[in-house]
N, C-alpha and C. Protein backbone atom coordinates (compact mmCIF):
# COMPACT_ATOMS: atom_id res chain seq x y z
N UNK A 1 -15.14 28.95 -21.34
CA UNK A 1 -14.05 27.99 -21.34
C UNK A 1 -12.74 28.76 -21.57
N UNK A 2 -11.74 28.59 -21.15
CA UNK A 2 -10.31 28.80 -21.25
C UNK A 2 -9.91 28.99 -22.39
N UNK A 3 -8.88 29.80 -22.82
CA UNK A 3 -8.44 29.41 -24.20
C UNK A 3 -7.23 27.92 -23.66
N UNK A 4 -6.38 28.09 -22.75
CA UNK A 4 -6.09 26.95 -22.93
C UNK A 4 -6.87 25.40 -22.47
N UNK A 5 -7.53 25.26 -22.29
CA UNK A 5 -8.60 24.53 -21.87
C UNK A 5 -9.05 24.03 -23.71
N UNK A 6 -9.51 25.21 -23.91
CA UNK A 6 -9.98 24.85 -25.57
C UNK A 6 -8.97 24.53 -26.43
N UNK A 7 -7.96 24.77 -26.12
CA UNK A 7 -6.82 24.49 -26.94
C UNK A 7 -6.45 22.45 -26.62
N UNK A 8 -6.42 22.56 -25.49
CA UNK A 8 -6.00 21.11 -25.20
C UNK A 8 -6.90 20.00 -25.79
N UNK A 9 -7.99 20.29 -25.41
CA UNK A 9 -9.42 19.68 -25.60
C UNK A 9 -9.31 19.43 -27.18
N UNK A 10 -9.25 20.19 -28.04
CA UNK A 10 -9.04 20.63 -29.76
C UNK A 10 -7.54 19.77 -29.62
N UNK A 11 -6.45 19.95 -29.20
CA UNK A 11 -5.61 19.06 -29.53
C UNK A 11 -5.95 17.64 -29.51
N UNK A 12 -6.44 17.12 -28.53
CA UNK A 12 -6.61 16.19 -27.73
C UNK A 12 -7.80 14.97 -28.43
N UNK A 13 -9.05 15.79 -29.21
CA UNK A 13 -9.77 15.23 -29.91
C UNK A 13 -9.65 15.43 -31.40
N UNK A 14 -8.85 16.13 -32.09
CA UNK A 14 -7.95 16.24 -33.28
C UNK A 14 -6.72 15.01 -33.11
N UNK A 15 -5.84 15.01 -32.33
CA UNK A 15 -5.27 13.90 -32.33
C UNK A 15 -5.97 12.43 -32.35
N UNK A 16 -6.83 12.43 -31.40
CA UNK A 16 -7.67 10.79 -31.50
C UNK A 16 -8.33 10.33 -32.72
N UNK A 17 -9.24 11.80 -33.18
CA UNK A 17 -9.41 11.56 -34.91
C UNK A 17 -8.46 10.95 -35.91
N UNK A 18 -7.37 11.65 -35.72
CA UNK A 18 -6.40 11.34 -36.59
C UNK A 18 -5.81 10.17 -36.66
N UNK A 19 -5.40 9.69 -35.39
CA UNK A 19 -4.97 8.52 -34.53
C UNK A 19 -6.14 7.23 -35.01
N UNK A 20 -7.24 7.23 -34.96
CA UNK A 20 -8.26 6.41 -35.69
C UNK A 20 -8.00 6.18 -37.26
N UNK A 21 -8.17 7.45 -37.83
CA UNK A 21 -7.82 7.60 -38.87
C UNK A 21 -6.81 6.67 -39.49
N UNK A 22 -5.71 6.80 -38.85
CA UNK A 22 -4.61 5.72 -39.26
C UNK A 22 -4.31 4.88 -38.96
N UNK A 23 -5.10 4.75 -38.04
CA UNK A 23 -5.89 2.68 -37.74
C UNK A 23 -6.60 2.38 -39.09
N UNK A 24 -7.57 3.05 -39.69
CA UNK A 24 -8.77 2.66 -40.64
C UNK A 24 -7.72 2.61 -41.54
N UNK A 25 -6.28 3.08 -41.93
CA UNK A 25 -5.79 2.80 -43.04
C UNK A 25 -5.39 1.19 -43.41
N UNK A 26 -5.18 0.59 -42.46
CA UNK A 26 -4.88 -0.85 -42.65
C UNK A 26 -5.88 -1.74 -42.29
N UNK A 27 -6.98 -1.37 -41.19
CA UNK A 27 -8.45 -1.58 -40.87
C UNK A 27 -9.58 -0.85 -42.30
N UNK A 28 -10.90 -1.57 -42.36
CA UNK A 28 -11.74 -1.28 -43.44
C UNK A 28 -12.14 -0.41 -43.02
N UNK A 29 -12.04 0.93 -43.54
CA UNK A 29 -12.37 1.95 -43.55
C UNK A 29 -12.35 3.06 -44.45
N UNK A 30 -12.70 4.21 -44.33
CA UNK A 30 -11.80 5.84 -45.09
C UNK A 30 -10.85 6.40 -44.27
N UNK A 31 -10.04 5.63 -44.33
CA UNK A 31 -8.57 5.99 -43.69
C UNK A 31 -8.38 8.05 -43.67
N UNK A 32 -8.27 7.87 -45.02
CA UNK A 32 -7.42 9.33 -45.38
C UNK A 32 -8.64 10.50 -45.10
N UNK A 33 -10.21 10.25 -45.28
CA UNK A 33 -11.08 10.97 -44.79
C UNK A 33 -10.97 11.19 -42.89
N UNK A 34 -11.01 10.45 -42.70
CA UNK A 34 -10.69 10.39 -41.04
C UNK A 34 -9.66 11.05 -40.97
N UNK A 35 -8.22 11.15 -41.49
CA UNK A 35 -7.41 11.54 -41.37
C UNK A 35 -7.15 13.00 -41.22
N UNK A 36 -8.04 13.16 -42.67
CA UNK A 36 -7.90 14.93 -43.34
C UNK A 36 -8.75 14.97 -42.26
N UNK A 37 -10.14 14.96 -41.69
CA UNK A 37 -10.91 15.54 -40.97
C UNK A 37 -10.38 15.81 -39.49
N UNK A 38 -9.43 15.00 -38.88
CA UNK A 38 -8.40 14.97 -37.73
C UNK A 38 -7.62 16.36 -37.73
N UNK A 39 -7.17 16.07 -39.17
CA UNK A 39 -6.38 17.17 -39.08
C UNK A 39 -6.96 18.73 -39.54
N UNK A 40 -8.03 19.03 -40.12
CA UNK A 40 -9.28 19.97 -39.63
C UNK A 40 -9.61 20.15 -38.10
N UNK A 41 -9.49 19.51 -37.93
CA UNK A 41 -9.67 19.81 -36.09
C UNK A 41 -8.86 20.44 -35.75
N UNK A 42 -7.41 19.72 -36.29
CA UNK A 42 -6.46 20.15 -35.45
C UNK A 42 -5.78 21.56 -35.89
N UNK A 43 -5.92 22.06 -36.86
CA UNK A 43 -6.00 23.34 -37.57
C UNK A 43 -6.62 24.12 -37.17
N UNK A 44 -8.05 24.58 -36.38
CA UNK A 44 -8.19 25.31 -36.31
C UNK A 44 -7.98 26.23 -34.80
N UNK A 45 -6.82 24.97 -34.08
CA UNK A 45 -5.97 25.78 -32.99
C UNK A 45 -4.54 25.52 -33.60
N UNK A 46 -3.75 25.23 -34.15
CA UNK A 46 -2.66 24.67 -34.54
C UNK A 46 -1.94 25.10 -35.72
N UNK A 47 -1.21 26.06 -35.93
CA UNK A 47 -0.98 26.61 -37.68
C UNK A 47 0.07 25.68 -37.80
N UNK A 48 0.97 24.47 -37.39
CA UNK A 48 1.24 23.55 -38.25
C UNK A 48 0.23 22.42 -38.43
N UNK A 49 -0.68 22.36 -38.08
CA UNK A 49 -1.77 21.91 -38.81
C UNK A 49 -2.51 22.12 -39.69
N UNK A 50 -2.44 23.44 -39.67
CA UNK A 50 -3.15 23.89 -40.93
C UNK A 50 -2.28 23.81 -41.94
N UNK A 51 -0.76 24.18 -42.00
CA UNK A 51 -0.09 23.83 -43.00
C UNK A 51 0.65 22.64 -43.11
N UNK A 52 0.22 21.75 -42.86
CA UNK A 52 0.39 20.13 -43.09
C UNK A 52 -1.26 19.50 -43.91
N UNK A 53 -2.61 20.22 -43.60
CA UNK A 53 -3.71 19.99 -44.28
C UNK A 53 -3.33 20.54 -45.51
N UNK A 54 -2.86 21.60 -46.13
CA UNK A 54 -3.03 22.42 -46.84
C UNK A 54 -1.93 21.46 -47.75
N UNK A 55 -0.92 21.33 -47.22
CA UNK A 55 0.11 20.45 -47.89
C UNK A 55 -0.52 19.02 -48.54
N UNK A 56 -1.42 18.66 -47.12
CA UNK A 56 -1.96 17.11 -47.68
C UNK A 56 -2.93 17.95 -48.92
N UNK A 57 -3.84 18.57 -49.00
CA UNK A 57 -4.72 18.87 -49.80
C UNK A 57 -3.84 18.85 -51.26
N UNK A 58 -3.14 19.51 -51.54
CA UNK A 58 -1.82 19.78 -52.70
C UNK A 58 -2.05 18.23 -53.24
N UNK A 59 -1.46 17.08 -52.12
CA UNK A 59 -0.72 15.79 -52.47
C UNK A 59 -2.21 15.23 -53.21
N UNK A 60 -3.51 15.43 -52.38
CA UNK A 60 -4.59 14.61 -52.89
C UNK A 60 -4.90 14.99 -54.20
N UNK A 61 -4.82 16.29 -54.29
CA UNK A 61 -5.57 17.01 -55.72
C UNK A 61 -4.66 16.52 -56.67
N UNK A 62 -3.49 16.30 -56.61
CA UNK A 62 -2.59 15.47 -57.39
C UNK A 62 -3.04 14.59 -58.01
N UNK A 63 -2.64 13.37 -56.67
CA UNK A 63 -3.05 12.10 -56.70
C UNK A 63 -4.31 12.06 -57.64
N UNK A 64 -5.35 12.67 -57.29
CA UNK A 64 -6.76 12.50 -58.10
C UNK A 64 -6.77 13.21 -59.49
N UNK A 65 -6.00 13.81 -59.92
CA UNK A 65 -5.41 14.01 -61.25
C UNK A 65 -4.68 13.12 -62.04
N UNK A 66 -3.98 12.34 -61.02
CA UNK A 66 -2.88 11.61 -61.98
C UNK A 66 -4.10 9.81 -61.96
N UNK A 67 -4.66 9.86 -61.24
CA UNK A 67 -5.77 8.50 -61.36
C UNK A 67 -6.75 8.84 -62.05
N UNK A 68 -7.10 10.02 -62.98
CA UNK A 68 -8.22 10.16 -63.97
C UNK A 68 -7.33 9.82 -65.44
N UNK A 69 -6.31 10.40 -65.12
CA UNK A 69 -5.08 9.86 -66.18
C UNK A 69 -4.93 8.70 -66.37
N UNK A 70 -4.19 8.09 -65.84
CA UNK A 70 -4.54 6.53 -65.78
C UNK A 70 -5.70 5.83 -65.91
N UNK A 71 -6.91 5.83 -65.43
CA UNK A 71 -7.99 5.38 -65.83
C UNK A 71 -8.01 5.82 -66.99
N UNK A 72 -8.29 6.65 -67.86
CA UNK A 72 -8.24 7.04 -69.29
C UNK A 72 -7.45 5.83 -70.00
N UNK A 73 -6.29 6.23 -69.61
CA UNK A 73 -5.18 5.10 -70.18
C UNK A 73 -5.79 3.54 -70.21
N UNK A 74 -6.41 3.03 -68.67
CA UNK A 74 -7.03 2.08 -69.10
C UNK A 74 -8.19 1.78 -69.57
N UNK A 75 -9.04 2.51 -70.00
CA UNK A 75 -9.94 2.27 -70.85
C UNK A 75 -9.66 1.86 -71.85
N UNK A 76 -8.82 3.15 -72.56
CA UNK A 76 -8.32 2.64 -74.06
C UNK A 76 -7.55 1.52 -74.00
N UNK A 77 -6.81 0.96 -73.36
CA UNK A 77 -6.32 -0.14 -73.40
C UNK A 77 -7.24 -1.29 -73.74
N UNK A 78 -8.38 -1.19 -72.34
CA UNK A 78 -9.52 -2.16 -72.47
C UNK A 78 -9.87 -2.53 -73.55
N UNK A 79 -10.51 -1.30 -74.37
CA UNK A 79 -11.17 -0.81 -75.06
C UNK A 79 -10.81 -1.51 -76.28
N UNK A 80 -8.85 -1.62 -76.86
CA UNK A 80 -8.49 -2.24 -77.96
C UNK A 80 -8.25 -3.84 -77.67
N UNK A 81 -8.23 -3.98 -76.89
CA UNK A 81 -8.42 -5.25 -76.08
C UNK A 81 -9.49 -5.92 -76.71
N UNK A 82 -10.65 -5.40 -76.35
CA UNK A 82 -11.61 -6.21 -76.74
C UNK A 82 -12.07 -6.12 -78.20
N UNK A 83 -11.30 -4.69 -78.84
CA UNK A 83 -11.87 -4.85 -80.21
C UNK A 83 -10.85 -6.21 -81.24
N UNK A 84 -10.13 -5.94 -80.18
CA UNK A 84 -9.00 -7.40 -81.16
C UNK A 84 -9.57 -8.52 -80.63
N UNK A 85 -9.31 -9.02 -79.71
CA UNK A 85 -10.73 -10.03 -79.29
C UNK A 85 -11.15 -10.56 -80.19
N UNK A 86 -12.90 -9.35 -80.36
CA UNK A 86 -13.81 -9.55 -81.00
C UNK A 86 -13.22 -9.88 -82.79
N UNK A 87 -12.23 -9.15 -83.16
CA UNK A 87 -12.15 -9.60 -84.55
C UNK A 87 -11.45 -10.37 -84.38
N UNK A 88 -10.92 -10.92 -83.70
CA UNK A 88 -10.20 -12.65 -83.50
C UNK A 88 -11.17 -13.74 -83.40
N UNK A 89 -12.07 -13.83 -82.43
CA UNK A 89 -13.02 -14.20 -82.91
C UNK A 89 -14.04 -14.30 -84.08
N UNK A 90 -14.07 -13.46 -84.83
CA UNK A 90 -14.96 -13.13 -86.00
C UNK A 90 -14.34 -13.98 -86.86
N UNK A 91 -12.69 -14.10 -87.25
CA UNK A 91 -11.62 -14.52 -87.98
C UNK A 91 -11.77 -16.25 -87.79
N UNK A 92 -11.96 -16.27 -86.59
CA UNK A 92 -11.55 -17.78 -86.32
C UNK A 92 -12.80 -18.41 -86.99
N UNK A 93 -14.05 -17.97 -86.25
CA UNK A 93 -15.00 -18.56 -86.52
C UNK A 93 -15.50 -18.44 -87.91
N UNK A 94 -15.29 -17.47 -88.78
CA UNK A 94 -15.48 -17.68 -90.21
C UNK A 94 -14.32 -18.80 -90.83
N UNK A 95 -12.73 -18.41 -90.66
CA UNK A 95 -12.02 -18.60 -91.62
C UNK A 95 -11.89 -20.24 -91.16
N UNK A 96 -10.95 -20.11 -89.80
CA UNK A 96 -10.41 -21.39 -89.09
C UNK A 96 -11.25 -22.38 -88.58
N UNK A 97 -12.37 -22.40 -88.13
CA UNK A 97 -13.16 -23.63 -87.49
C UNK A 97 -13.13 -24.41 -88.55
């Protein structure tokens, strides 16, 4: 096969991946998996593809840092939530009923 032949072909089905991809974002899907994997395709003829993956990779590892954070945060929230609750309840039902 051609290199440009292989090149087009690799553009061509790297773009449609991707292009799906960001259909599934507003359609039920894994949007951003489709996405990153699009753009794996398209990287390995394309060096601004590869450094637009590499960039997205940065943004996700983030993102999934700063949502273990937050979940933390809401646990403990939960967490005193229900212990006041529970001794609100305990209170009522001994003192107030």
């Amino acid at each position: 096969m051609s290199p440009i032949v292989k090149r087009v072909l690799v553009g061509f089905v790297g773009g449609l991946v991707t292009l799906i991809g960001v259909v599934a974002l507003v359609a039920p899907g894994p949007g951003w998996l489709i996405i990153f994997t699009g753009l794996g395709i398209l990287a390995s003829e394309f060096a601004w593809a590869a450094r637009v993956l590499t960039s997205a990779k940065g943004v996700a590892s983030r993102a999934a840092d700063a949502a273990k954070i937050q979940k933390k945060h809401q646990l403990l929230i939960f967490a005193g939530l229900s212990l006041a609750s529970l001794l609100f309840l305990v209170i009522w039902y001994e003192y107030l009923r």
